[in-house]
N, C-alpha and C. Protein backbone atom coordinates (compact mmCIF):
# COMPACT_ATOMS: atom_id res chain seq x y z
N UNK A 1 91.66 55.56 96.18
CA UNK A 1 92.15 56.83 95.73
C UNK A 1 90.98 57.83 95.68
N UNK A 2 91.13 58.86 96.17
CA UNK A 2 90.12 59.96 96.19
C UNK A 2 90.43 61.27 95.14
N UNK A 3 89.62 61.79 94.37
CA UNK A 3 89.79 62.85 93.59
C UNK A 3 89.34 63.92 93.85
N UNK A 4 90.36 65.00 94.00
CA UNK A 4 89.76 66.51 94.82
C UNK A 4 90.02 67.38 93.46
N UNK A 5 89.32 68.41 93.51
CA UNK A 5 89.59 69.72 92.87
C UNK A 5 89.53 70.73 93.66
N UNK A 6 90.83 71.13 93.20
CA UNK A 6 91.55 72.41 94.02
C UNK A 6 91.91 73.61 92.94
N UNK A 7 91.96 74.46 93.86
CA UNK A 7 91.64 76.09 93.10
C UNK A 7 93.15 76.69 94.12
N UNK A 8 94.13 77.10 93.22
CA UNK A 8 95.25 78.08 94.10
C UNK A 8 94.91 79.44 93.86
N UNK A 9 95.05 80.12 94.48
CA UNK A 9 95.23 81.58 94.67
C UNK A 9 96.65 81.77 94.90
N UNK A 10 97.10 83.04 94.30
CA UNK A 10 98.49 83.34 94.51
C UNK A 10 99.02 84.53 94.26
N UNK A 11 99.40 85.34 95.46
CA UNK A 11 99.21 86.90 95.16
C UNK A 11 100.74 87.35 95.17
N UNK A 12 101.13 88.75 94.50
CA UNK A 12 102.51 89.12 94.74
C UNK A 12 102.23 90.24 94.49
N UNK A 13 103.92 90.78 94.72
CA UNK A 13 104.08 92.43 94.78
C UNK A 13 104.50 92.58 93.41
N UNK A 14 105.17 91.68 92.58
CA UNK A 14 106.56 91.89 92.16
C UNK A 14 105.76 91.62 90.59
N UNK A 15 106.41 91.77 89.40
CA UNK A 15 105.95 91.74 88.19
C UNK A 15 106.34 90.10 87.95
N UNK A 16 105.82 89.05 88.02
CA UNK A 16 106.37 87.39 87.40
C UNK A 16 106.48 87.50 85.76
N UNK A 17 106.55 88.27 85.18
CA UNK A 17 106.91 88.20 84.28
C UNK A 17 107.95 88.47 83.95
N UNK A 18 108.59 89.98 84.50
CA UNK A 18 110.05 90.10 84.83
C UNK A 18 111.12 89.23 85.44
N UNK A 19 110.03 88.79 86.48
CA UNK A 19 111.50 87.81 87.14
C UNK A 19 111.24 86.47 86.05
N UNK A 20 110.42 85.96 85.58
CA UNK A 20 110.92 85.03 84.77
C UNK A 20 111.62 85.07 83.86
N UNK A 21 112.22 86.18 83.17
CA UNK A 21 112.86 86.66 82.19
C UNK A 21 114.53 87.12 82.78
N UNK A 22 114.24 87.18 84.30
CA UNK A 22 115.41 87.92 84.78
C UNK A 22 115.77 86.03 85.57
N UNK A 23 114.90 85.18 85.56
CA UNK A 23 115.54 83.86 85.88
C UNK A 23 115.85 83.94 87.30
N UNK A 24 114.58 84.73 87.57
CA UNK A 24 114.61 84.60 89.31
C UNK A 24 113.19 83.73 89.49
N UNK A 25 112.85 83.22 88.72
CA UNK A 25 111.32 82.51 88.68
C UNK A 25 110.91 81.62 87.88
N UNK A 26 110.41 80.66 87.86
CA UNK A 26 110.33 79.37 87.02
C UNK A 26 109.43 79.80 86.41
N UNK A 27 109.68 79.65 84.89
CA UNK A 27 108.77 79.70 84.13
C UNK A 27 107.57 78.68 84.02
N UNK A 28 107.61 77.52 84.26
CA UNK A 28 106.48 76.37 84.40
C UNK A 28 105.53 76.60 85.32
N UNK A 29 106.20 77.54 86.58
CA UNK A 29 105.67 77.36 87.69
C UNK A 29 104.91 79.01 87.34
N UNK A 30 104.89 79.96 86.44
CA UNK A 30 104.46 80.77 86.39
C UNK A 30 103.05 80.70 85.44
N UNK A 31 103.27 79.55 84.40
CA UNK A 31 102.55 79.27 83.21
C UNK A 31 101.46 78.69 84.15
N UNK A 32 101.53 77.61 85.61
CA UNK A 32 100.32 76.88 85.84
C UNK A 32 99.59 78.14 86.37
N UNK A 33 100.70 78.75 87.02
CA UNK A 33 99.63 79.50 88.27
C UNK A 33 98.74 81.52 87.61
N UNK A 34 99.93 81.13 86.37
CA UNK A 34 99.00 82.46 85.71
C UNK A 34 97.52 82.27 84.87
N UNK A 35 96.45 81.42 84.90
CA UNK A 35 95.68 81.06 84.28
C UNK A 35 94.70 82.52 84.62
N UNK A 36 94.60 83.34 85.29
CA UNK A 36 93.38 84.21 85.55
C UNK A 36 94.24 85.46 86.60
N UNK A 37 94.26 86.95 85.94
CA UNK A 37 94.79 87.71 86.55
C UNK A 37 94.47 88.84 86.83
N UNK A 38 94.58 89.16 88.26
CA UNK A 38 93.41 90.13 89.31
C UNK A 38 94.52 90.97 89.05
N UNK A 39 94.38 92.11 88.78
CA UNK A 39 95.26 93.47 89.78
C UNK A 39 94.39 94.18 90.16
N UNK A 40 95.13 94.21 91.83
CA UNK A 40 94.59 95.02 92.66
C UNK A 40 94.94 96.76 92.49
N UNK A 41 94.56 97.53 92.85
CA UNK A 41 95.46 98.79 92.54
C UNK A 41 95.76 98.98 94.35
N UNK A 42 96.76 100.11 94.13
CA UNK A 42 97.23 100.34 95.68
C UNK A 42 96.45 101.17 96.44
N UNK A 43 96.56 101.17 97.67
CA UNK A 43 95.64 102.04 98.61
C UNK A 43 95.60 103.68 97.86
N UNK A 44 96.39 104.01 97.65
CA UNK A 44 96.95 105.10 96.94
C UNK A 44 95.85 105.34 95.97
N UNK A 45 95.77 104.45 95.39
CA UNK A 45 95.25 104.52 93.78
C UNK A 45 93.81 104.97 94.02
N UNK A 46 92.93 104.33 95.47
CA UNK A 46 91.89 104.10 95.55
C UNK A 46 91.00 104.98 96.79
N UNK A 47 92.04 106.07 96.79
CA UNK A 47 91.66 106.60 98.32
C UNK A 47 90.02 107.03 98.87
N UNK A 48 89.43 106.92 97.79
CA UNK A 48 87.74 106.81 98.47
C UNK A 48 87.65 105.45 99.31
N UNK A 49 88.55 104.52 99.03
CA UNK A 49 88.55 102.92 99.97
C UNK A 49 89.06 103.08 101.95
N UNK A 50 90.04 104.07 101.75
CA UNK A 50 90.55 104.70 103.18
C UNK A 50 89.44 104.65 104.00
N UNK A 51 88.42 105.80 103.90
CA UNK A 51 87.64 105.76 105.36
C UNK A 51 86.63 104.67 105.46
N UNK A 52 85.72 104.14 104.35
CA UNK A 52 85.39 102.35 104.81
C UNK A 52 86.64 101.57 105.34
N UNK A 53 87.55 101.77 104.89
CA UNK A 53 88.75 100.45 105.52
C UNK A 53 89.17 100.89 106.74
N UNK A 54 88.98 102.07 107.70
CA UNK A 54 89.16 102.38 108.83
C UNK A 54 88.58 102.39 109.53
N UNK A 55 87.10 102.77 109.43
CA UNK A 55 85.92 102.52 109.64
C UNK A 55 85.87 100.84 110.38
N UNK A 56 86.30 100.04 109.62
CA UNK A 56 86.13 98.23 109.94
C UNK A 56 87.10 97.96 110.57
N UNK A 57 88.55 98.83 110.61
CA UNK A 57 90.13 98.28 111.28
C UNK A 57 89.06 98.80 112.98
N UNK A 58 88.69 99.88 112.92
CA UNK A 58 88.36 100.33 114.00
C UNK A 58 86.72 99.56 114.72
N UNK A 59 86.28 99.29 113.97
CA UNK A 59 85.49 98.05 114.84
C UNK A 59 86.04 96.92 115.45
N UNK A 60 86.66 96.41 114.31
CA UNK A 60 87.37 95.13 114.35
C UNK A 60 88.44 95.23 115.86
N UNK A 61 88.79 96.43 116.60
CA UNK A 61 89.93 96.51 117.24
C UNK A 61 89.17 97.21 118.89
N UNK A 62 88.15 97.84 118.17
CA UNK A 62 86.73 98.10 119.84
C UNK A 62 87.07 96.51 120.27
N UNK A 63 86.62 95.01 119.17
CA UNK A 63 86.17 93.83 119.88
C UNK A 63 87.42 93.45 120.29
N UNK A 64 87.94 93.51 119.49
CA UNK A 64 89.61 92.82 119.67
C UNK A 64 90.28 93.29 121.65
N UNK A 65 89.95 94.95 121.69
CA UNK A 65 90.90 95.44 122.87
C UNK A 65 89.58 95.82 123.79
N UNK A 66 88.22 95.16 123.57
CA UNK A 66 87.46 95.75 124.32
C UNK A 66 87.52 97.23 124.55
N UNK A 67 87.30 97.99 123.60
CA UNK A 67 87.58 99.66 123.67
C UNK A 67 85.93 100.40 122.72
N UNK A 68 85.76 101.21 123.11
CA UNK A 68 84.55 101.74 122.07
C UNK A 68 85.15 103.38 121.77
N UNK A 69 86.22 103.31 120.84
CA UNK A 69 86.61 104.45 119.86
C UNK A 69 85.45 104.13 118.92
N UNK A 70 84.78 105.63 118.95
CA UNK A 70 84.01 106.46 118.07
C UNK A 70 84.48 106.71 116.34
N UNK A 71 85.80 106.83 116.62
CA UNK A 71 86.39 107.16 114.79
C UNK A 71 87.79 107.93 115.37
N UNK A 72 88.16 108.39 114.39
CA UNK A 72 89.04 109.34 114.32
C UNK A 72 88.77 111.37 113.95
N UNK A 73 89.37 111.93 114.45
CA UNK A 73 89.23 113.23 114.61
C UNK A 73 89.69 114.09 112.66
N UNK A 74 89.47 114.58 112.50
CA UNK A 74 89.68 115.02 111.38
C UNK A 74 91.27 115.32 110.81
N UNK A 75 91.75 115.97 112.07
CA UNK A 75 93.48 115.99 111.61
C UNK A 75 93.84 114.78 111.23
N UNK A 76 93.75 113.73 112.21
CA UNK A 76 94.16 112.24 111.70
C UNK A 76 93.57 111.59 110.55
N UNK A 77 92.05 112.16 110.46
CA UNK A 77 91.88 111.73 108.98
C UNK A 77 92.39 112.15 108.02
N UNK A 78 92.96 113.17 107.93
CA UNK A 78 93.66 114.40 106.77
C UNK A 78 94.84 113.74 106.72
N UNK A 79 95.54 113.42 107.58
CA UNK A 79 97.27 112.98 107.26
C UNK A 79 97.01 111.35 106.85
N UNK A 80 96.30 110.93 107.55
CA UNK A 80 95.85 109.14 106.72
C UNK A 80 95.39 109.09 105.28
N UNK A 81 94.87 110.19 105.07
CA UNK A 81 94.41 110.48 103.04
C UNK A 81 95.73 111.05 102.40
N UNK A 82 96.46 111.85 103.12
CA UNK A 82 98.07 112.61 102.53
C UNK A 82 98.71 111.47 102.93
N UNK A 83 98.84 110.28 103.67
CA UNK A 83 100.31 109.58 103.29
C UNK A 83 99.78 108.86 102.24
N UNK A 84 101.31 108.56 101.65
CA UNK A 84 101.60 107.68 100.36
C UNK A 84 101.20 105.99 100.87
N UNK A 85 101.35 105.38 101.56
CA UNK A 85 100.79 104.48 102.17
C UNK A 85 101.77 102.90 101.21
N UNK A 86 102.98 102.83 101.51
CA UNK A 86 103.43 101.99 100.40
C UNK A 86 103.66 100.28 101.32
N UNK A 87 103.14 100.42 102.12
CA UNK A 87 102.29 98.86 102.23
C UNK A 87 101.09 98.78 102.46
N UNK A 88 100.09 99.45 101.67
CA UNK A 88 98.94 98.95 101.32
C UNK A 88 98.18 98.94 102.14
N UNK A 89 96.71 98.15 102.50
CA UNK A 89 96.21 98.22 102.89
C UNK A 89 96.79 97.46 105.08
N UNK A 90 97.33 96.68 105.09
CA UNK A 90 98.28 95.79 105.63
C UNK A 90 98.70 97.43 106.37
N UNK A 91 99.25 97.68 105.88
CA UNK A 91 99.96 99.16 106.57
C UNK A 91 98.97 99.77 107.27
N UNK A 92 98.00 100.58 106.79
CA UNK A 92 96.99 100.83 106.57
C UNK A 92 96.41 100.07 108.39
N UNK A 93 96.50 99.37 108.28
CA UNK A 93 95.54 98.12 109.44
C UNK A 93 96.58 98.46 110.56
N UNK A 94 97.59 98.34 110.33
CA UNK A 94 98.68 98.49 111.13
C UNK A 94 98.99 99.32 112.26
N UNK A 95 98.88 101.19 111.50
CA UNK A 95 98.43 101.96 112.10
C UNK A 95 97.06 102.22 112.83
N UNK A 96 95.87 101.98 112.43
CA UNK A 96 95.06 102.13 113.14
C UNK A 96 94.82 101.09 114.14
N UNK A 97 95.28 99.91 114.62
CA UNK A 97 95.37 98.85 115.25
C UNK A 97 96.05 99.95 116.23
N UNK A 98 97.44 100.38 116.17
CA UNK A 98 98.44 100.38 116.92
C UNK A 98 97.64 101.41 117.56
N UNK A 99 97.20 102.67 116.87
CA UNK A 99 96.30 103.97 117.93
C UNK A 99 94.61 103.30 118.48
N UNK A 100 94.68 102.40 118.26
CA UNK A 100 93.43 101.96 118.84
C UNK A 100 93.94 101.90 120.31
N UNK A 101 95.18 100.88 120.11
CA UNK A 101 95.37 100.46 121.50
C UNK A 101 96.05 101.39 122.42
N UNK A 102 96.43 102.56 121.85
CA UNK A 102 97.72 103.56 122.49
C UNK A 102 96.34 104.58 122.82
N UNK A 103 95.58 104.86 122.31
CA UNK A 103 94.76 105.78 122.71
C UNK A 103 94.03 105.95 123.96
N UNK A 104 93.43 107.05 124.43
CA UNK A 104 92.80 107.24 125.94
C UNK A 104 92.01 107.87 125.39
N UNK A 105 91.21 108.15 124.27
CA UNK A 105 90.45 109.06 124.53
C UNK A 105 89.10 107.84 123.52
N UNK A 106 88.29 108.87 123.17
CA UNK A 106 87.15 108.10 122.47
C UNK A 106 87.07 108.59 120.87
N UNK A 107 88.36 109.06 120.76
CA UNK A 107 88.49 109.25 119.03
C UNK A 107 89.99 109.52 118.81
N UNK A 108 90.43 109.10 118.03
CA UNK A 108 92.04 108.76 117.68
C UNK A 108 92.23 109.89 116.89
N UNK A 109 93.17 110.59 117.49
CA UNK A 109 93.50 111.91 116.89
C UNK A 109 94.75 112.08 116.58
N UNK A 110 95.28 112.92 115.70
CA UNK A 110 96.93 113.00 114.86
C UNK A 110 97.50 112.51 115.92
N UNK A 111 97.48 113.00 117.69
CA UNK A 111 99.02 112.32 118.16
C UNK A 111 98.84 111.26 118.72
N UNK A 112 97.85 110.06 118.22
CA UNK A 112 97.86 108.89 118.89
C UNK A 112 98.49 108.01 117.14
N UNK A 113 98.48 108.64 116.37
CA UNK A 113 99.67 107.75 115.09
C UNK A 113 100.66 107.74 115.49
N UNK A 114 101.53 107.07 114.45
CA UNK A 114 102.94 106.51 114.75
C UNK A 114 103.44 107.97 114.39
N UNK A 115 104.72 108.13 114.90
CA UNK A 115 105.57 108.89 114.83
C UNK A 115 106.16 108.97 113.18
N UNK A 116 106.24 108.16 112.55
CA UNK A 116 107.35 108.05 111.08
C UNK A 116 105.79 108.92 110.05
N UNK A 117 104.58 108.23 110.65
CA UNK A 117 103.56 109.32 109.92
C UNK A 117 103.29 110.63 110.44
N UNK A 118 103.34 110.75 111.85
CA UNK A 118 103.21 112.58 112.12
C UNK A 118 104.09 113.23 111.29
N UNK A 119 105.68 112.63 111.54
CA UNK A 119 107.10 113.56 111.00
C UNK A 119 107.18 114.12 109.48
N UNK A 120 106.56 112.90 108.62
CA UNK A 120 105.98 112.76 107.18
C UNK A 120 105.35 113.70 106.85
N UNK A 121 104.11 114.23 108.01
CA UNK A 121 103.13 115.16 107.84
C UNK A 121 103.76 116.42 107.98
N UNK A 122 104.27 116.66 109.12
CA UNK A 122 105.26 118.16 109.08
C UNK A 122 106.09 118.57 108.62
N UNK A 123 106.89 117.14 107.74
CA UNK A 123 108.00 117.78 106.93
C UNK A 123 107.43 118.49 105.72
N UNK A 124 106.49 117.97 105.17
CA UNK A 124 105.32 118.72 104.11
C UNK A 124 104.65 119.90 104.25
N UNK A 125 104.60 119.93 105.99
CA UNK A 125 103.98 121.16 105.91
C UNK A 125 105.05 122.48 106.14
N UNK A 126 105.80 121.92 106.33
CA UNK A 126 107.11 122.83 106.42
C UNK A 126 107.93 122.78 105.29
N UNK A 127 107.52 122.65 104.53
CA UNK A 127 108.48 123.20 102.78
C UNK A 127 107.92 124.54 102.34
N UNK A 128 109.01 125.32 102.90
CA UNK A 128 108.68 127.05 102.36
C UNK A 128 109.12 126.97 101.02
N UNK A 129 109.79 126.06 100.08
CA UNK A 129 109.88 126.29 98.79
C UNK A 129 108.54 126.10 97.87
N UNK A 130 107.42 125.76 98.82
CA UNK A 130 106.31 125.18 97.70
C UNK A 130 105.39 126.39 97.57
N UNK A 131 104.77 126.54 96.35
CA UNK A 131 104.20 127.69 95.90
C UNK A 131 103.01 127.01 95.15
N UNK A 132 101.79 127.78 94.80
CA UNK A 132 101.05 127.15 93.75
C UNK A 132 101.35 126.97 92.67
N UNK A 133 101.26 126.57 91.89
CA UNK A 133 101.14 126.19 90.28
C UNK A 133 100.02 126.42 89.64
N UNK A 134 100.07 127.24 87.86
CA UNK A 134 99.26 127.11 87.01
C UNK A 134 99.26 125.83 86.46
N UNK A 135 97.67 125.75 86.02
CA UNK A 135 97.53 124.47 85.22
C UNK A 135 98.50 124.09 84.17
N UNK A 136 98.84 125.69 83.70
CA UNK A 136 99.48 125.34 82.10
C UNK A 136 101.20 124.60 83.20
N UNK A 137 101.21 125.10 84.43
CA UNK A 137 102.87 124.71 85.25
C UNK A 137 102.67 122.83 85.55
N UNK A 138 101.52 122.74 85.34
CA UNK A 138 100.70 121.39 85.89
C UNK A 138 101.21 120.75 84.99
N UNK A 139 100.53 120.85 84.03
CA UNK A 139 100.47 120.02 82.62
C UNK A 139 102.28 120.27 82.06
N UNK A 140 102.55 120.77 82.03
CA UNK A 140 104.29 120.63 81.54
C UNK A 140 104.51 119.53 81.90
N UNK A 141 104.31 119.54 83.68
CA UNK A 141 105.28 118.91 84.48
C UNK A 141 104.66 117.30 84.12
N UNK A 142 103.56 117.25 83.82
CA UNK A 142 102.98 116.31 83.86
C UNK A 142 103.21 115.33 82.58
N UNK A 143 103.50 115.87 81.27
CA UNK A 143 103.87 115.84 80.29
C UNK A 143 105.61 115.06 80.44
N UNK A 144 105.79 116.08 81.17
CA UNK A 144 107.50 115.90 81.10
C UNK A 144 107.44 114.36 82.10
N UNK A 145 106.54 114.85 83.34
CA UNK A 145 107.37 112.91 84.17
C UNK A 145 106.46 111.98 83.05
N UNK A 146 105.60 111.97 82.23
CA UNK A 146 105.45 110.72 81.46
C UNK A 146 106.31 110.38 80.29
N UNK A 147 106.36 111.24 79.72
CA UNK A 147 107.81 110.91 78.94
C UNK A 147 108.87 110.46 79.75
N UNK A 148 109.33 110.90 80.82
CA UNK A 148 110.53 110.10 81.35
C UNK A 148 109.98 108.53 82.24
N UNK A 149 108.85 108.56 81.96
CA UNK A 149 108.40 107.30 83.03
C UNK A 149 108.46 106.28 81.45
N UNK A 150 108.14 106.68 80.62
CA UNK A 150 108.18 106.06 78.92
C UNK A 150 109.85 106.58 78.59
N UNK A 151 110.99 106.82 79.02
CA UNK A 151 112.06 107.11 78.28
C UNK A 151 112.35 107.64 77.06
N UNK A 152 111.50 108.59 77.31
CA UNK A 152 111.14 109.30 75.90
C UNK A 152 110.42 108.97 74.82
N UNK A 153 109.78 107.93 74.59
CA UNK A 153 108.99 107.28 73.50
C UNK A 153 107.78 108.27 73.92
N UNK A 154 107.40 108.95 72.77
CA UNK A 154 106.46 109.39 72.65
C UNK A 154 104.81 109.10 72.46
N UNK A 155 104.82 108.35 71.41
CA UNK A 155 103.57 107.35 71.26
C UNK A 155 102.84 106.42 72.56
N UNK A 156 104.00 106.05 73.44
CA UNK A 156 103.44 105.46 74.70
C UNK A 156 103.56 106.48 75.58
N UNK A 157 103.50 107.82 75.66
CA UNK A 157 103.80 108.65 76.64
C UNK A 157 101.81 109.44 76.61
N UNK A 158 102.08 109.62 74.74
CA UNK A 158 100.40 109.99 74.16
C UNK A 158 99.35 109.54 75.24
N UNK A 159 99.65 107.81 74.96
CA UNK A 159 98.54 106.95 75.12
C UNK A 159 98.01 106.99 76.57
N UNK A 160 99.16 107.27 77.35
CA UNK A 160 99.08 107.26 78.72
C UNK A 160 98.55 108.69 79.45
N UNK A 161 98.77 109.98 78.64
CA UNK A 161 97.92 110.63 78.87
C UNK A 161 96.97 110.88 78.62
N UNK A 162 96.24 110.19 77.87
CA UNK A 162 95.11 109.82 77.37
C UNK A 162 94.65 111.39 76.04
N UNK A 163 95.45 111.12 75.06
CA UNK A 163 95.81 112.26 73.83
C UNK A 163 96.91 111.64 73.02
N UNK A 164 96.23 112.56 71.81
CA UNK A 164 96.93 111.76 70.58
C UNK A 164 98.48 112.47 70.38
N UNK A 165 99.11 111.53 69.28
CA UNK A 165 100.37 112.06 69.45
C UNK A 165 100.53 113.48 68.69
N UNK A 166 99.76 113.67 68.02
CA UNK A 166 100.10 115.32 67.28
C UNK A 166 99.79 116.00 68.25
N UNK A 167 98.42 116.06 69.31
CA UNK A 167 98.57 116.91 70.47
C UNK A 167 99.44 116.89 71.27
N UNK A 168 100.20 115.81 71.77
CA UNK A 168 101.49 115.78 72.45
C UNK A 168 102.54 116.21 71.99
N UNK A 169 102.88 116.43 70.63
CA UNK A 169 103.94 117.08 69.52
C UNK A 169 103.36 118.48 69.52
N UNK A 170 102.44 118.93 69.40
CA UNK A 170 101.96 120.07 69.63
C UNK A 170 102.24 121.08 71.04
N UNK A 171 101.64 120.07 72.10
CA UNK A 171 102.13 120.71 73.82
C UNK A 171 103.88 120.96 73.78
N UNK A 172 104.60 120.20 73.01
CA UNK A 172 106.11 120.26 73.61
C UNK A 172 106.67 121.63 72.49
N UNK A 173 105.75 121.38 71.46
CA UNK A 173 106.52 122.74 70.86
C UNK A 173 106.24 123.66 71.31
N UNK A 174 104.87 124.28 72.18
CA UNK A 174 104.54 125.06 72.41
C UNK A 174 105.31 125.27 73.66
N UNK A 175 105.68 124.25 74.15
CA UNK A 175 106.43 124.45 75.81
C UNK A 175 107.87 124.35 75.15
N UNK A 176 108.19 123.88 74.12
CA UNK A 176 109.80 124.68 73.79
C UNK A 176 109.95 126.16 73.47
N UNK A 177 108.99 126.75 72.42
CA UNK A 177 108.80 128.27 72.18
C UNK A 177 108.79 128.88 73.37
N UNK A 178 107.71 128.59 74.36
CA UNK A 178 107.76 128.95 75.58
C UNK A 178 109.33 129.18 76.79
N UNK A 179 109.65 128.18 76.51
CA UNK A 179 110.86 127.89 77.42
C UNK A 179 111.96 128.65 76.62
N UNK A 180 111.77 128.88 74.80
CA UNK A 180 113.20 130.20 74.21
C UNK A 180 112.64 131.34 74.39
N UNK A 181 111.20 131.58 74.32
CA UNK A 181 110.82 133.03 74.80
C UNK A 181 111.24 133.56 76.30
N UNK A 182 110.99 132.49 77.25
CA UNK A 182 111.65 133.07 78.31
C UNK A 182 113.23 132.85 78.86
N UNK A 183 113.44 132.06 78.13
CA UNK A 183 114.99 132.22 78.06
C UNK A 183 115.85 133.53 77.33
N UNK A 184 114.79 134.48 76.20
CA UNK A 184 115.11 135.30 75.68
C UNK A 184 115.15 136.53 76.56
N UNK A 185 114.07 136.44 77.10
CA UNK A 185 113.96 137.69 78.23
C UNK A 185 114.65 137.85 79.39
N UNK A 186 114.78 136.19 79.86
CA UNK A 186 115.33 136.30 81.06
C UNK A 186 117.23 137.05 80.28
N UNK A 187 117.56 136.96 79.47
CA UNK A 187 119.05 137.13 78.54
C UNK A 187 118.92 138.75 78.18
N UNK A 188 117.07 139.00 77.81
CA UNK A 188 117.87 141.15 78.14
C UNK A 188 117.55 141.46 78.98
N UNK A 189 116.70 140.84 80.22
CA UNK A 189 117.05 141.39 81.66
C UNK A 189 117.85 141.35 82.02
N UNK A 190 119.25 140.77 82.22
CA UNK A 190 120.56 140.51 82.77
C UNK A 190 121.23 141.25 81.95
C-alpha cells in the first residue's frame, strides 16, 4: 500500500453556499472542499490586468499561428477596456486569439474583433439620450442602486458605501427636500 498526499483545487462561478441551502449541492462535499477560500475578482473589477493579459494572449498566439502582431491599435484597445467582459478572463483570450488569426495587418485594430463586441461599442456610442451628470446626479444615483442592491436595509447599504449611517440618513433627506423642492417648482411652472 502506498500513501500519497493530495491537494484539490476547485474553482466555480456560482455561490456553494447558496446552492447548498437551495439543495442543489452536497453539503459534505462542500465542507471537505471549502477548507481555504480564494476570490478572484472579475476582469471587470481589475481592468489595469487587461493590457498585461493581452499583451501575453498576443505572444502566446505570434507562436501558436506563427504571426508577429505588434499589439493592438488604440480604438481596439478603448472598446476591450469599455466591454463588460462577463466571461472573464477566458473571454478575454478568446477574442484576441480569434483577431490574431483573422488579422492581415501587424496590429489588430477595432475591425479585426468579433462583431457582438464592435455592435456593443456603437450601440453606446449612439445613445443620444446620454448627457453628463453632476457629482451631486452621481451620488443620488449611486446611493439609490445600493440601497436597492441591499433591499432597502440601510445599515448594509452605509457599510457598502463606505459611510456611516447618519450620513446616509442625512444624503436621503437632503435628496428628499431636494426632490419636494423641485417637485414644487416644477407644480408653479405648469
Amino acid at each position: 500500500m502506498r500513501q500519497i498526499d493530495v491537494r484539490i483545487i476547485a474553482a466555480t462561478n456560482r455561490d456553494l453556499r447558496a446552492e447548498v441551502l437551495a439543495l442543489r449541492f452536497r453539503e459534505d462535499l462542500f465542507y471537505r472542499l471549502n477548507s481555504t477560500q480564494i476570490r478572484l475578482p472579475s476582469l471587470v473589477e481589475r481592468l489595469d490586468d487587461i493590457p498585461l493579459l493581452i499583451q501575453c494572449f498576443v505572444k502566446k498566439c505570434n507562436r501558436q499561428y506563427g504571426k508577429n502582431i505588434s499589439g493592438l491599435t488604440r480604438r481596439a484597445q478603448t472598446a476591450l477596456l469599455q466591454y463588460s467582459w462577463p466571461g472573464n478572463v477566458r473571454e478575454l483570450e478568446n477574442v484576441v486569439s480569434t483577431a490574431c488569426m483573422t488579422t492581415t495587418n501587424d496590429f489588430i485594430d477595432f475591425a479585426d474583433l468579433p462583431e457582438d463586441l464592435q455592435s456593443q461599442r456603437n450601440r453606446s456610442a449612439e445613445r443620444k439620450d446620454w448627457k453628463p451628470l453632476s457629482l451631486e446626479a452621481v451620488r443620488k444615483l449611486h446611493i439609490k442602486h445600493e440601497l436597492e442592491m441591499y433591499h432597502g436595509h440601510r445599515i448594509r447599504a452605509a457599510r457598502a458605501l463606505g459611510i456611516g449611517r447618519t450620513s446616509l440618513y442625512r444624503h436621503l433627506r437632503k435628496d428628499s427636500r431636494d426632490t419636494g423642492a423641485h417637485e414644487k417648482s416644477r407644480g408653479a411652472i405648469a
